[in-house]
Protein backbone atom coordinates (compact mmCIF):
# COMPACT_ATOMS: atom_id res chain seq x y z
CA UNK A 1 -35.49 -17.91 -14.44
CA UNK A 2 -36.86 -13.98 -14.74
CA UNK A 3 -40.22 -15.46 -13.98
CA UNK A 4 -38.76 -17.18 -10.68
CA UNK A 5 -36.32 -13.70 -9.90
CA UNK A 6 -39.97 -11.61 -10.12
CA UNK A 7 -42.09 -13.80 -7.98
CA UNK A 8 -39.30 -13.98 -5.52
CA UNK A 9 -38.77 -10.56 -5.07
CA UNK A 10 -42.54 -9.67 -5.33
CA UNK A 11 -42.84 -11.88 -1.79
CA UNK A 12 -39.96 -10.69 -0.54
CA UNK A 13 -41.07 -7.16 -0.80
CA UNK A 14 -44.45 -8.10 0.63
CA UNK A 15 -43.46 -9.45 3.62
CA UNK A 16 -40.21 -6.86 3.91
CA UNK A 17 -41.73 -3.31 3.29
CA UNK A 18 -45.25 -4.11 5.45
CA UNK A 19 -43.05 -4.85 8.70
CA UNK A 20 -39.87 -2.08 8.46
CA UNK A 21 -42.27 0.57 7.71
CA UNK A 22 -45.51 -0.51 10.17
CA UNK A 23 -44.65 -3.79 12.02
CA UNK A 24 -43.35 -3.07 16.02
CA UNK A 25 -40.26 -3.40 16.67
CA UNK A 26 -40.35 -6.78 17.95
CA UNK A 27 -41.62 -8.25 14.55
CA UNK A 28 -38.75 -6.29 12.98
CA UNK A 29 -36.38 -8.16 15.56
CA UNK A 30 -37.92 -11.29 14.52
CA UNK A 31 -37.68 -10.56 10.63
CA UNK A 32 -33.71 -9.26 11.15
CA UNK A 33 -33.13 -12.59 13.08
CA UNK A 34 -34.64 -15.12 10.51
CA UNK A 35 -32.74 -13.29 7.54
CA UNK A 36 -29.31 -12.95 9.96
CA UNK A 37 -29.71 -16.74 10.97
CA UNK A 38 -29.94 -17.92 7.14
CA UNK A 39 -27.19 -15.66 6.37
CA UNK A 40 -25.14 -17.53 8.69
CA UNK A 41 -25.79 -20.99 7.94
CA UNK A 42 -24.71 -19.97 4.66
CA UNK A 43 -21.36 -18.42 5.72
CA UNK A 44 -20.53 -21.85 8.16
CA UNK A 45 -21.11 -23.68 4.82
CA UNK A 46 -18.80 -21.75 2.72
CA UNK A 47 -16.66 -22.45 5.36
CA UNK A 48 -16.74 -25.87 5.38
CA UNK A 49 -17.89 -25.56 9.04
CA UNK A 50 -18.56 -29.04 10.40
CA UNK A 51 -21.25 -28.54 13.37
CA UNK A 52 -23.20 -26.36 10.92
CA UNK A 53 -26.66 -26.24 12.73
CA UNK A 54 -25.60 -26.05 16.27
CA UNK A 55 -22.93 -23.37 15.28
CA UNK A 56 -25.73 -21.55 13.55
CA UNK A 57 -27.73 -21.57 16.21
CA UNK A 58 -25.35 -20.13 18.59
CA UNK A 59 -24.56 -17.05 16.34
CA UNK A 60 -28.50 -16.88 16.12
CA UNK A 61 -28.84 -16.81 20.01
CA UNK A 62 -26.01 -14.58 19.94
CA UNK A 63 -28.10 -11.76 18.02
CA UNK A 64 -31.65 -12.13 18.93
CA UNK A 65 -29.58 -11.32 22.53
CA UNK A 66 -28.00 -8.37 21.58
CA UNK A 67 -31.24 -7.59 19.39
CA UNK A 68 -33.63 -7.44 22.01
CA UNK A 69 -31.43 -6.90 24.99
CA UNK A 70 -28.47 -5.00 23.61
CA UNK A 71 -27.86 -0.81 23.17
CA UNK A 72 -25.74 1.17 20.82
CA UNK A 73 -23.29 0.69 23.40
CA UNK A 74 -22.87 -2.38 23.63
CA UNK A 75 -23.06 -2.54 19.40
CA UNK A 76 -20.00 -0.59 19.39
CA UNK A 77 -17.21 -3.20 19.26
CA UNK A 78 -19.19 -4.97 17.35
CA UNK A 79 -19.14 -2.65 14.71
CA UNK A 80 -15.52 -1.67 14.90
CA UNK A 81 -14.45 -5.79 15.44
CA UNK A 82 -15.99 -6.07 11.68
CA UNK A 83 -14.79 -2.82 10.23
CA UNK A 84 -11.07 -4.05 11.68
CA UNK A 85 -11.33 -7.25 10.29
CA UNK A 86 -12.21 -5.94 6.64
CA UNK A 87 -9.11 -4.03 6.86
CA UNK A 88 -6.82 -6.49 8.21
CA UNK A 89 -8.08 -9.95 6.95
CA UNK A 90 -10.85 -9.56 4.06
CA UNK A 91 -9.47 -6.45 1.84
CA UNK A 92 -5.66 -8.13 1.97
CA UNK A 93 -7.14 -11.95 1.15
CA UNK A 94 -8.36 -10.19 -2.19
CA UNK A 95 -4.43 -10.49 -2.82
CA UNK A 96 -3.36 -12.99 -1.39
CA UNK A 97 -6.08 -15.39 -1.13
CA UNK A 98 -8.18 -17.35 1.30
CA UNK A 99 -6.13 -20.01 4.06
CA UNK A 100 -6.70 -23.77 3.56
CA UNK A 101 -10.29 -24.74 4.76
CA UNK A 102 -8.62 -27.37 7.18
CA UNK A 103 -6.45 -24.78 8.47
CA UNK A 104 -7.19 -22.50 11.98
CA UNK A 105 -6.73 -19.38 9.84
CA UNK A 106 -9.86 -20.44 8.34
CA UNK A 107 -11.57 -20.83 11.54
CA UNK A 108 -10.25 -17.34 12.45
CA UNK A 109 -11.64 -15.74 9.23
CA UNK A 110 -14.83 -17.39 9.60
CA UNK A 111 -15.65 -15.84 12.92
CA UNK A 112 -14.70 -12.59 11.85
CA UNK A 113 -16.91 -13.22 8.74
CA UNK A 114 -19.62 -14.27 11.11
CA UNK A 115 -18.69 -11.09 13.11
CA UNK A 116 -18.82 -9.10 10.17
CA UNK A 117 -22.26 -10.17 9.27
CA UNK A 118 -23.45 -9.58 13.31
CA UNK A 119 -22.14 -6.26 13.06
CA UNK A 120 -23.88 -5.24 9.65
CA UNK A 121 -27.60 -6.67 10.91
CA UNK A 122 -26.92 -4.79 14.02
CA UNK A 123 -26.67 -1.58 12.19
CA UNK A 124 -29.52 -2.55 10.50
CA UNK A 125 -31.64 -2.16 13.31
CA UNK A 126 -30.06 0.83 14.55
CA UNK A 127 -30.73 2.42 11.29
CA UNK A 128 -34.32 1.03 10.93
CA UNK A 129 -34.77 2.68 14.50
CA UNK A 130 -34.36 5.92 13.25
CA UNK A 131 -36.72 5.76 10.38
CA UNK A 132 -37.47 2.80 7.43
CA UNK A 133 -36.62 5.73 5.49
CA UNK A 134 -33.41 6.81 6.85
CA UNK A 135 -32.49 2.66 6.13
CA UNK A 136 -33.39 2.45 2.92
CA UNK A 137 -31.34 5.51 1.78
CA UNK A 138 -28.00 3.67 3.50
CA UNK A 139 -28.98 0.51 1.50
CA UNK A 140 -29.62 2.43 -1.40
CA UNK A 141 -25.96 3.49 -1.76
CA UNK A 142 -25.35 -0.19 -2.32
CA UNK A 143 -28.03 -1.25 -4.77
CA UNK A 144 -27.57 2.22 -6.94
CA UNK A 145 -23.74 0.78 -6.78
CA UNK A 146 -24.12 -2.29 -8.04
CA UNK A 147 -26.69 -1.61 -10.44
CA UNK A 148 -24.58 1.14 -12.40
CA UNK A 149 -21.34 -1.11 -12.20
CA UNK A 150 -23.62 -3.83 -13.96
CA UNK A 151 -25.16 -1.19 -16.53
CA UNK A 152 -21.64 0.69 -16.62
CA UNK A 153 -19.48 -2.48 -16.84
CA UNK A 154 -22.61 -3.80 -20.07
CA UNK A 155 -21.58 -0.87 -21.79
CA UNK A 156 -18.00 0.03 -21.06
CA UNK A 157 -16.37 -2.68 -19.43
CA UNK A 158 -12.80 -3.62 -21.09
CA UNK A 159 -10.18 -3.83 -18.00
CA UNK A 160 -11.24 -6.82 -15.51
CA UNK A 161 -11.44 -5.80 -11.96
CA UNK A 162 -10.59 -8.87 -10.26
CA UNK A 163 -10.17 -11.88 -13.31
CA UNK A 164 -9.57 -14.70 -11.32
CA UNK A 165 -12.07 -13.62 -8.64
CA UNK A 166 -14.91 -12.54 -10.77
CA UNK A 167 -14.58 -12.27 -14.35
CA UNK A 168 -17.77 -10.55 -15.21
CA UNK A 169 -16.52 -7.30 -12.97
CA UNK A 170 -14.37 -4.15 -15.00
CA UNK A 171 -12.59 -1.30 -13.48
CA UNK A 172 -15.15 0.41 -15.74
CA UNK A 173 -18.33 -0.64 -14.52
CA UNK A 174 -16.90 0.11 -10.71
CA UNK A 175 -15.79 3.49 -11.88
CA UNK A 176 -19.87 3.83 -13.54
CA UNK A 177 -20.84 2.80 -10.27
CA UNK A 178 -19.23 4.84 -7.94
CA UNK A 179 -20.73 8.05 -10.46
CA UNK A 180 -24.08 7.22 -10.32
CA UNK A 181 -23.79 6.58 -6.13
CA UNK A 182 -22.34 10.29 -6.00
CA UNK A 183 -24.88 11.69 -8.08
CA UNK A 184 -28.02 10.22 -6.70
CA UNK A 185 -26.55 11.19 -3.18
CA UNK A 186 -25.64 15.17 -4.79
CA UNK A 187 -29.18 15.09 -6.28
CA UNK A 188 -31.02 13.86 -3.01
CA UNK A 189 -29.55 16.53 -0.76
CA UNK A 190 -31.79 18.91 -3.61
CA UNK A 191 -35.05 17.34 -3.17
CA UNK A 192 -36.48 17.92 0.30
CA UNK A 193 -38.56 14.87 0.44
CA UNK A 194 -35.17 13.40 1.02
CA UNK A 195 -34.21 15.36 4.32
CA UNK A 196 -34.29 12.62 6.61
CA UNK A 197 -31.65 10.60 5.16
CA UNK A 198 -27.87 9.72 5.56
CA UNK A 199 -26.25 11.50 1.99
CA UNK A 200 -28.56 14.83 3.13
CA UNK A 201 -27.42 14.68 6.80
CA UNK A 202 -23.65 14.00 5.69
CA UNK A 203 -23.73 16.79 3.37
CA UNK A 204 -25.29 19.14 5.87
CA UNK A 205 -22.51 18.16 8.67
CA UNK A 206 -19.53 18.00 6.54
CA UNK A 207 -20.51 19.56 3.69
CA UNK A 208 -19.74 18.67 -0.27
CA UNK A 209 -16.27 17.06 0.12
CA UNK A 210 -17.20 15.38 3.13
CA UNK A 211 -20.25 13.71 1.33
CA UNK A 212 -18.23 13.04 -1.71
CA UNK A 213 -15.30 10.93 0.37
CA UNK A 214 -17.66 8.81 2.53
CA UNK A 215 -19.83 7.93 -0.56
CA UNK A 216 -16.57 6.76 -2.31
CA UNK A 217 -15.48 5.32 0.77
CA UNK A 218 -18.81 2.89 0.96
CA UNK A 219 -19.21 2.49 -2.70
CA UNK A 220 -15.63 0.74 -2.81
CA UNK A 221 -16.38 -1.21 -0.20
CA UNK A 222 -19.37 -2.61 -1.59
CA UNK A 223 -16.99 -3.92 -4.34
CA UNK A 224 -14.85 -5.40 -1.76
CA UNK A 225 -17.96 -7.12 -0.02
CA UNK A 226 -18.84 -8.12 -3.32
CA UNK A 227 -15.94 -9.41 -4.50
CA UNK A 228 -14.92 -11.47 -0.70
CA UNK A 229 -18.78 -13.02 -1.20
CA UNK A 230 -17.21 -14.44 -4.87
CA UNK A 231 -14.25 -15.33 -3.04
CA UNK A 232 -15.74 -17.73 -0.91
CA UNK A 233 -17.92 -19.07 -3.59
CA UNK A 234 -15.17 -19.81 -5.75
CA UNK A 235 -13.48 -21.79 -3.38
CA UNK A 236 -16.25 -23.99 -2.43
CA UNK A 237 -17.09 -24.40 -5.91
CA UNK A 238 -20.19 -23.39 -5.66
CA UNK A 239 -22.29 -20.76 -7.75
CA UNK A 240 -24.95 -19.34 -5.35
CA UNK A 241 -24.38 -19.25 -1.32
CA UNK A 242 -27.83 -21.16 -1.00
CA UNK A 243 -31.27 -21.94 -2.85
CA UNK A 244 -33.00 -20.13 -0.16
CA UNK A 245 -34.21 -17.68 -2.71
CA UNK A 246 -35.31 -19.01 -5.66
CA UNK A 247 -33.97 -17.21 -8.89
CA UNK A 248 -31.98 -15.27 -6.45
CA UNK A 249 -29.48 -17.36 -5.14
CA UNK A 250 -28.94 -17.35 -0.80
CA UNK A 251 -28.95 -14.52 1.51
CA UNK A 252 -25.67 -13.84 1.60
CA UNK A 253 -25.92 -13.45 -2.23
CA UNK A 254 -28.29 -10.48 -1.72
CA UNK A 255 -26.66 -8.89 1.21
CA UNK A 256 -22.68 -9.34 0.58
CA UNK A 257 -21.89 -6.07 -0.26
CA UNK A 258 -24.15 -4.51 2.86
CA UNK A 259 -21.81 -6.88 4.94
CA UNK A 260 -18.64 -4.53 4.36
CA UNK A 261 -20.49 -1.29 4.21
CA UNK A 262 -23.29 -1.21 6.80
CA UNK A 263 -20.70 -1.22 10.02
CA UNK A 264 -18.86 1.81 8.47
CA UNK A 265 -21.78 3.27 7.58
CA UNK A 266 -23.31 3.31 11.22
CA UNK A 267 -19.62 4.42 12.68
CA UNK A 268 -19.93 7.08 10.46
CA UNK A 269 -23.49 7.79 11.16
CA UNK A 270 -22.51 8.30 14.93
CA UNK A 271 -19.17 10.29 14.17
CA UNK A 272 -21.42 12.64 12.70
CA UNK A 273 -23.98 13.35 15.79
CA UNK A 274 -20.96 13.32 17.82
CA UNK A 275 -19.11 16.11 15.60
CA UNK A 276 -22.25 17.88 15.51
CA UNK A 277 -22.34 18.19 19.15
CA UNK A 278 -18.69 19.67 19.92
């Protein structure tokens, strides 16, 4: 299984960093749409969805539209749409649980899930338009997140964070987390070879406190994304969202957490050049 997990990821990284940091922009567009078209097959399956391809091809059409044809703009409500239906559908089902999968709440949720996902490719791009770079330190919030809550949680872990959603998570290892996010992102905005990313630009705009709350702010929702993702699973009885990845599980396995923290990210990101302006 290692073996499978480093082979994987050793492709994935060759086709991945060769096009975000020289391909044009239409191979990234191309890239962004293959990944966000798995991503939703996945999502219509955890769904139960019953027209799976032609569904996923619609959502498909929808972004390589917006993609190639769209502006920040027009991204807008996309963005908030996703960020609106974390707060009033996908936090609050953490509680209360997920609606029947024959039910039309279900439908409902799985649009805005499917919206959700639009909106955090979509800011993807936006970010990738500024520089690979600038990208990479957004997404790095998440992985730096996840990988202390799993070292944090190893070592610490004694009060379960959500039991009956996933039993391998601890208040502990989300706490660990959430240190090492604020660190790396205090560290970074000391190094100038970091400049050009989000932590150093928050920091510079709203200073300490503001770069402390908005790095808490993401890092909990990458538990939340996290933590929906299991949701999902659990329900469909399923382990992984796919095979699509060998060793790694399915797309939405690698990307759940970006799902709930890339659209706030990017509203963020543009509440700060519009502050910065006034």
């Amino acid at each position: 299984m290692l073996k499978t997990r480093i082979l994987t990821a050793a492709v994935l990284l060759a086709v991945l960093l060769p096009v975000l940091f020289f391909g044009a922009p239409l191979a990234i567009n191309i890239l962004c749409a293959l990944f966000f078209c798995a991503a939703c097959w996945e999502s219509l399956r955890l769904f139960g969805h019953r027209l799976l391809i032609p569904a996923t091809i619609v959502w498909t059409g929808i972004f390589i539209w917006l993609a190639f044809m769209g502006n920040t703009a027009q991204f807008f409500p996309v963005w908030a749409l996703g960020i609106a239906a974390w707060i009033a559908k996908f936090i609050p089902s953490l509680k209360f649980g997920l609606p029947p999968q024959a039910s039309a709440s279900n439908r409902i949720f799985s649009t805005l899930y499917l919206i959700s996902i639009l909106a955090c490719f979509l800011a993807i791009l936006i970010f990738q338009r500024h520089s690979t770079s600038y990208l990479l330190s957004v997404l790095v919030i998440v992985w730096v997140a996840d990988i202390g809550a799993y070292f944090s949680g190893k070592a610490f872990g004694k009060r379960k964070l959500a039991p009956t959603i996933s039993p391998g998570k601890s208040w502990e290892g989300a706490i660990g987390g959430w240190v090492c996010v604020v660190a790396l992102g205090a560290i970074s905005t000391q190094i100038p070879f970091f400049s050009d990313s989000f932590s150093v630009t928050l920091q510079h705009h709203w200073g300490w406190l503001g770069l402390c709350l908005v790095l808490s702010l993401l890092t909990a929702l990458s538990v939340v994304g996290d933590l929906v993702e299991s949701q999902l699973k659990r329900r469909a009885q399923i382990k992984d969202s796919s095979n699509l990845l060998p060793g790694h599980g399915g797309v939405l396995d690698r990307i759940d957490a970006l799902i709930s923290v890339l659209p706030m990210a990017i509203l963020i990101e543009i509440l700060v050049e519009i502050t910065s302006k006034s």
